[in-house]
C-alpha atoms as a PDB file:
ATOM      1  CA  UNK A   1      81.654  92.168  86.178  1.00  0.00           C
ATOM      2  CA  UNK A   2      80.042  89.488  84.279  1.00  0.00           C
ATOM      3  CA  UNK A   3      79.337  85.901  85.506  1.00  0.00           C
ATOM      4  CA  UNK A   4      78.284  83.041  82.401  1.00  0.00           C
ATOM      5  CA  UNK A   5      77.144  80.840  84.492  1.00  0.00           C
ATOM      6  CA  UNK A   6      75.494  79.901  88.235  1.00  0.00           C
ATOM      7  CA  UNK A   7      76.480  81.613  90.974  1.00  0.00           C
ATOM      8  CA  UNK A   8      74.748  80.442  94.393  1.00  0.00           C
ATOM      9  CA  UNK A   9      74.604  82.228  97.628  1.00  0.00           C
ATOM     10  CA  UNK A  10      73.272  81.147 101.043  1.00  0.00           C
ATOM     11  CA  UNK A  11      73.469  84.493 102.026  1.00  0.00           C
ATOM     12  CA  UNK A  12      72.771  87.871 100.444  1.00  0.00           C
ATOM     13  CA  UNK A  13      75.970  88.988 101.213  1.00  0.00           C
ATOM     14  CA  UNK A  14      77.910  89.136  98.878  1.00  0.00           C
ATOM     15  CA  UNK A  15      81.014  87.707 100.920  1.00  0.00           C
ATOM     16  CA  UNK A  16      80.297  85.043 101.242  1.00  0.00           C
ATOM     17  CA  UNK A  17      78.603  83.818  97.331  1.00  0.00           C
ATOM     18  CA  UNK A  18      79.955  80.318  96.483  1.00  0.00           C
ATOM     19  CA  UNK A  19      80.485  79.431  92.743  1.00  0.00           C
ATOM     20  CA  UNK A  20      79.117  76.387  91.477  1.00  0.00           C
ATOM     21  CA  UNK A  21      80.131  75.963  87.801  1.00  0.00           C
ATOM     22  CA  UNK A  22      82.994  77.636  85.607  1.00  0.00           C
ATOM     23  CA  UNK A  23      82.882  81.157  85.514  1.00  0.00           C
ATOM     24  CA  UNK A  24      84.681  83.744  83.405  1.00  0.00           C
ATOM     25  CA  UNK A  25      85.244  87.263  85.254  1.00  0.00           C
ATOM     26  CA  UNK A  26      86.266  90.225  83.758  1.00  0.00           C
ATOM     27  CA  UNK A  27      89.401  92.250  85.210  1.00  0.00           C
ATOM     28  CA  UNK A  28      88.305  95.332  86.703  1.00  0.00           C
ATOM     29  CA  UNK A  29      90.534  97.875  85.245  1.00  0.00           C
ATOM     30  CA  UNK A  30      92.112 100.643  88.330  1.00  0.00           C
ATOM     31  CA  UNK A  31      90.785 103.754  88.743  1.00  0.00           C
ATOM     32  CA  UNK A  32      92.615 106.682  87.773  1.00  0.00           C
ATOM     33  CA  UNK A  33      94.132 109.452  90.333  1.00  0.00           C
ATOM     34  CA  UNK A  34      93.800 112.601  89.022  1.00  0.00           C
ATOM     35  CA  UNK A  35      96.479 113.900  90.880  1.00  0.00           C
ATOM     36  CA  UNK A  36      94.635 116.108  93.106  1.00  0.00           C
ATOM     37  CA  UNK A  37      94.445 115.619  97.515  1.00  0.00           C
ATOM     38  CA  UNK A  38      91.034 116.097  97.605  1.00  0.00           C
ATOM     39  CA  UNK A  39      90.991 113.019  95.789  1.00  0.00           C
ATOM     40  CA  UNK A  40      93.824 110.953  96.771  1.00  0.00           C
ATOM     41  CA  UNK A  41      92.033 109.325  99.921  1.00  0.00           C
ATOM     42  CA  UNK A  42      89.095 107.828  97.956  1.00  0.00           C
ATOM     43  CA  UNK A  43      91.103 106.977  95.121  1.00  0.00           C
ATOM     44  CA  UNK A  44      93.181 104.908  97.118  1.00  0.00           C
ATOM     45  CA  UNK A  45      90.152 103.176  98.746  1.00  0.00           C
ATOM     46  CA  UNK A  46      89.257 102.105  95.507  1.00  0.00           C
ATOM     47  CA  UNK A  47      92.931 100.785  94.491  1.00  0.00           C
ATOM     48  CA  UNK A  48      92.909  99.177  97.630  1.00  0.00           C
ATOM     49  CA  UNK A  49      89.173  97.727  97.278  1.00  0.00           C
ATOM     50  CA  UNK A  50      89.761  96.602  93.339  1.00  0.00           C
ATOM     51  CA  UNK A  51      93.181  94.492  94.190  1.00  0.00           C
ATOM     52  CA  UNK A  52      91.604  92.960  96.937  1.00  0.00           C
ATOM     53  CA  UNK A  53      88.247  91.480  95.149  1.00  0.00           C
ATOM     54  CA  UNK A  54      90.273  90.959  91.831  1.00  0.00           C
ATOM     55  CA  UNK A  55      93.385  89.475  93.436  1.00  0.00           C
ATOM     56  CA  UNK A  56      93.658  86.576  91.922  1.00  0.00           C
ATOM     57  CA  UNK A  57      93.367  87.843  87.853  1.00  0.00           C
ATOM     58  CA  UNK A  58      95.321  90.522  88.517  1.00  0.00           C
ATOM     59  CA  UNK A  59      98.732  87.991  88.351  1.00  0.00           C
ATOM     60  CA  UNK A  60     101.873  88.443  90.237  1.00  0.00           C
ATOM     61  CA  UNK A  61     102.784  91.346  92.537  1.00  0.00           C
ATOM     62  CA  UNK A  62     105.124  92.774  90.392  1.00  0.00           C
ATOM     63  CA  UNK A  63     102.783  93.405  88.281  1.00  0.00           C
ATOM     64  CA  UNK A  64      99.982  94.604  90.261  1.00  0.00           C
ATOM     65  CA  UNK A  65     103.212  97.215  91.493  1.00  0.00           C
ATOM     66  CA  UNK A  66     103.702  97.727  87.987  1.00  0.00           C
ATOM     67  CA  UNK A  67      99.997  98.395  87.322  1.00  0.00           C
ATOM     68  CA  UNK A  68      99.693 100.763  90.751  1.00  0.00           C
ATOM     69  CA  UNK A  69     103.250 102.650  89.562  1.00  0.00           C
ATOM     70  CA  UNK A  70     102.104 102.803  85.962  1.00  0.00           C
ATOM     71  CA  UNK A  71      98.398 104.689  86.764  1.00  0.00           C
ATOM     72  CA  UNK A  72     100.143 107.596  88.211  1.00  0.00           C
ATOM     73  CA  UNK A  73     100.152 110.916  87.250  1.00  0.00           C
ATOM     74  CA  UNK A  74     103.629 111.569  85.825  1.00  0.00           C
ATOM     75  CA  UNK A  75     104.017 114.225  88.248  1.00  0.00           C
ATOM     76  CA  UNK A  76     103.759 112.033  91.450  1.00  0.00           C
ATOM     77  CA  UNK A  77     105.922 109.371  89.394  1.00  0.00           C
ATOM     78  CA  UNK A  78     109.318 111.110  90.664  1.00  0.00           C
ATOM     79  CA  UNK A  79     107.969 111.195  94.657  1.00  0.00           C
ATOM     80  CA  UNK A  80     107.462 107.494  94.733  1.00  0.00           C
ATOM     81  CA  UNK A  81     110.937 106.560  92.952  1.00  0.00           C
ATOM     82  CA  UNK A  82     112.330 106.979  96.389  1.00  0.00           C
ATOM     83  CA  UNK A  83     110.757 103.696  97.237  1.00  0.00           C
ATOM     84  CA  UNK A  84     113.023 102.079  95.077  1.00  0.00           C
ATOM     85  CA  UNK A  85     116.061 103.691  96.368  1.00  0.00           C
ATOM     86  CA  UNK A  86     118.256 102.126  98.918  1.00  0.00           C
ATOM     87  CA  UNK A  87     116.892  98.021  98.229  1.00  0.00           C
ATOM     88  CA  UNK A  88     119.347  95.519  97.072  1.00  0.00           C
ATOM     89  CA  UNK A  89     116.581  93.351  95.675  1.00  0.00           C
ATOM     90  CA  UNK A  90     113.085  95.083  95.516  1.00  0.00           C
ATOM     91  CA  UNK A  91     110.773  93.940  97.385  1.00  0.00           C
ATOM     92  CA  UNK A  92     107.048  93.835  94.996  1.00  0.00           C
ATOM     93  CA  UNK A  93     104.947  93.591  97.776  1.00  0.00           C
ATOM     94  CA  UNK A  94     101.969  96.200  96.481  1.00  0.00           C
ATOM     95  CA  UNK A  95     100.583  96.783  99.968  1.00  0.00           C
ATOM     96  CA  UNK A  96     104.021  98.109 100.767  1.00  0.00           C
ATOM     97  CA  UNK A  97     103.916 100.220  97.880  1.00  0.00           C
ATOM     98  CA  UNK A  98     100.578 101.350  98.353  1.00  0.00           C
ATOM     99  CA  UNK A  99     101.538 102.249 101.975  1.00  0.00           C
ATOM    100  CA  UNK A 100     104.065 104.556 100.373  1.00  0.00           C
ATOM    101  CA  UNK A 101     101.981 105.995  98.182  1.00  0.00           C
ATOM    102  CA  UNK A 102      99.173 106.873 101.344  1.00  0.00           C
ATOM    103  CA  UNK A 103     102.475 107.872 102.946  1.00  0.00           C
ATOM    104  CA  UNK A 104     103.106 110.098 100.031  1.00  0.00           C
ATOM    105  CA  UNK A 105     100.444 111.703  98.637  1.00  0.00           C
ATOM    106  CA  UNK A 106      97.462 111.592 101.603  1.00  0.00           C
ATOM    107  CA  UNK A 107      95.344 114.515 102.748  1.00  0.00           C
ATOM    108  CA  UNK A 108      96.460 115.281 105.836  1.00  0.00           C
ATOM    109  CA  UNK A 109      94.137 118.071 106.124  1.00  0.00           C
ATOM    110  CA  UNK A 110      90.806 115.674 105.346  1.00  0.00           C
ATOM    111  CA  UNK A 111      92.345 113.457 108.205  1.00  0.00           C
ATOM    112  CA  UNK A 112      92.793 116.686 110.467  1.00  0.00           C
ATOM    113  CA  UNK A 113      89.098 117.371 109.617  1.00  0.00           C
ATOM    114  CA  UNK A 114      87.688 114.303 110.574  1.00  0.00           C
ATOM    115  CA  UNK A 115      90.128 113.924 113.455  1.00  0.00           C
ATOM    116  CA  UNK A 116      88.481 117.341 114.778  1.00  0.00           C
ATOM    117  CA  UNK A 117      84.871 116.368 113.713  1.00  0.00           C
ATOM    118  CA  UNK A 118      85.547 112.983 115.791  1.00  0.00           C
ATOM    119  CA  UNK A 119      86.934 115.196 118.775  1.00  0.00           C
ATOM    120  CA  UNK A 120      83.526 117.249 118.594  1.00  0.00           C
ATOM    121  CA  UNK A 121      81.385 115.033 118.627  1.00  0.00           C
ATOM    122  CA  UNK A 122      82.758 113.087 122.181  1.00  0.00           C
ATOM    123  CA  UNK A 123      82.704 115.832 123.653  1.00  0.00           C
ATOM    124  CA  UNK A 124      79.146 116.960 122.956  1.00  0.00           C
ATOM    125  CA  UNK A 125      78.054 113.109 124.266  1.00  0.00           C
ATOM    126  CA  UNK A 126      80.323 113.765 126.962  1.00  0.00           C
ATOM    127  CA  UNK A 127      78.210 116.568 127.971  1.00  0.00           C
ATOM    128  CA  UNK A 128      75.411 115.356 127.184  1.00  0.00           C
ATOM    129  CA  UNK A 129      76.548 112.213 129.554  1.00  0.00           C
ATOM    130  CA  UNK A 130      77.737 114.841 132.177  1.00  0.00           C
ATOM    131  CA  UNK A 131      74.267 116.721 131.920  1.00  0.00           C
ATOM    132  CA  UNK A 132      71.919 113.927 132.224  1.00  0.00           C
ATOM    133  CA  UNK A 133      74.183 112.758 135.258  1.00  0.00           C
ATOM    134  CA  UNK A 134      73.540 116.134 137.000  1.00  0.00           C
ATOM    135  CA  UNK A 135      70.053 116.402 136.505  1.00  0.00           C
ATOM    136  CA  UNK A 136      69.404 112.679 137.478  1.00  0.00           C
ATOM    137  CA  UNK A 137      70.278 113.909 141.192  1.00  0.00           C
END
């Protein structure tokens, strides 16, 4: 990303920078799924994370839909046409789309694992909790 000119911030947070003068940013182009689970999840993190801090160079949402439909590996391209089945008018909401595409293509077994690892881990401060309850008395 490349600023030309001033950019002032009363915080260092990013969030919340306020730009003074004109400024000329650069598109950040979306990442590319390889087509793989393993990597679906943080790939669309990022596609969700790049529309959102670029939304406003990134121009209508058809075609930030387009863009999203167009980066897909042509093997996932025939699982998704089902979003466009059934609508009168489509609707080019991308967070819909993207929705479908979590919908679609997730890891459910990454979510099972962190489901479990989340499951573990109340029940050890559970016992913990139950154990230092015990021996208080």
């Amino acid at each position: 990303m490349e600023l030309q000119q001033g950019v002032t911030t009363d915080s260092p947070n990013p969030e919340n920078m306020m730009i003074t003068e004109t400024f000329n940013w650069k598109r950040r182009k979306f990442p590319v799924w390889d087509g793989e689970k393993l990597s679906f999840n943080s790939h669309v993190r990022e596609l969700e994370d790049c529309t959102k801090i670029d939304r406003d160079l990134k121009g209508t949402n058809r075609a930030v839909r387009y863009d999203l439909n167009y980066l897909l590996p042509s093997k996932a391209k025939p699982k998704v046409s089902i979003f466009y089945v059934g609508a009168g008018s489509i609707d080019w909401d991308y967070r819909k789309f993207i929705a479908h595409i979590k919908k679609t293509f997730s890891n459910k077994k990454e979510k099972e694992d962190k489901q479990e690892l989340l499951t573990q881990l109340k029940q050890r401060d559970n016992k913990r909790l139950i154990y230092r309850l015990l021996s208080s008395f």
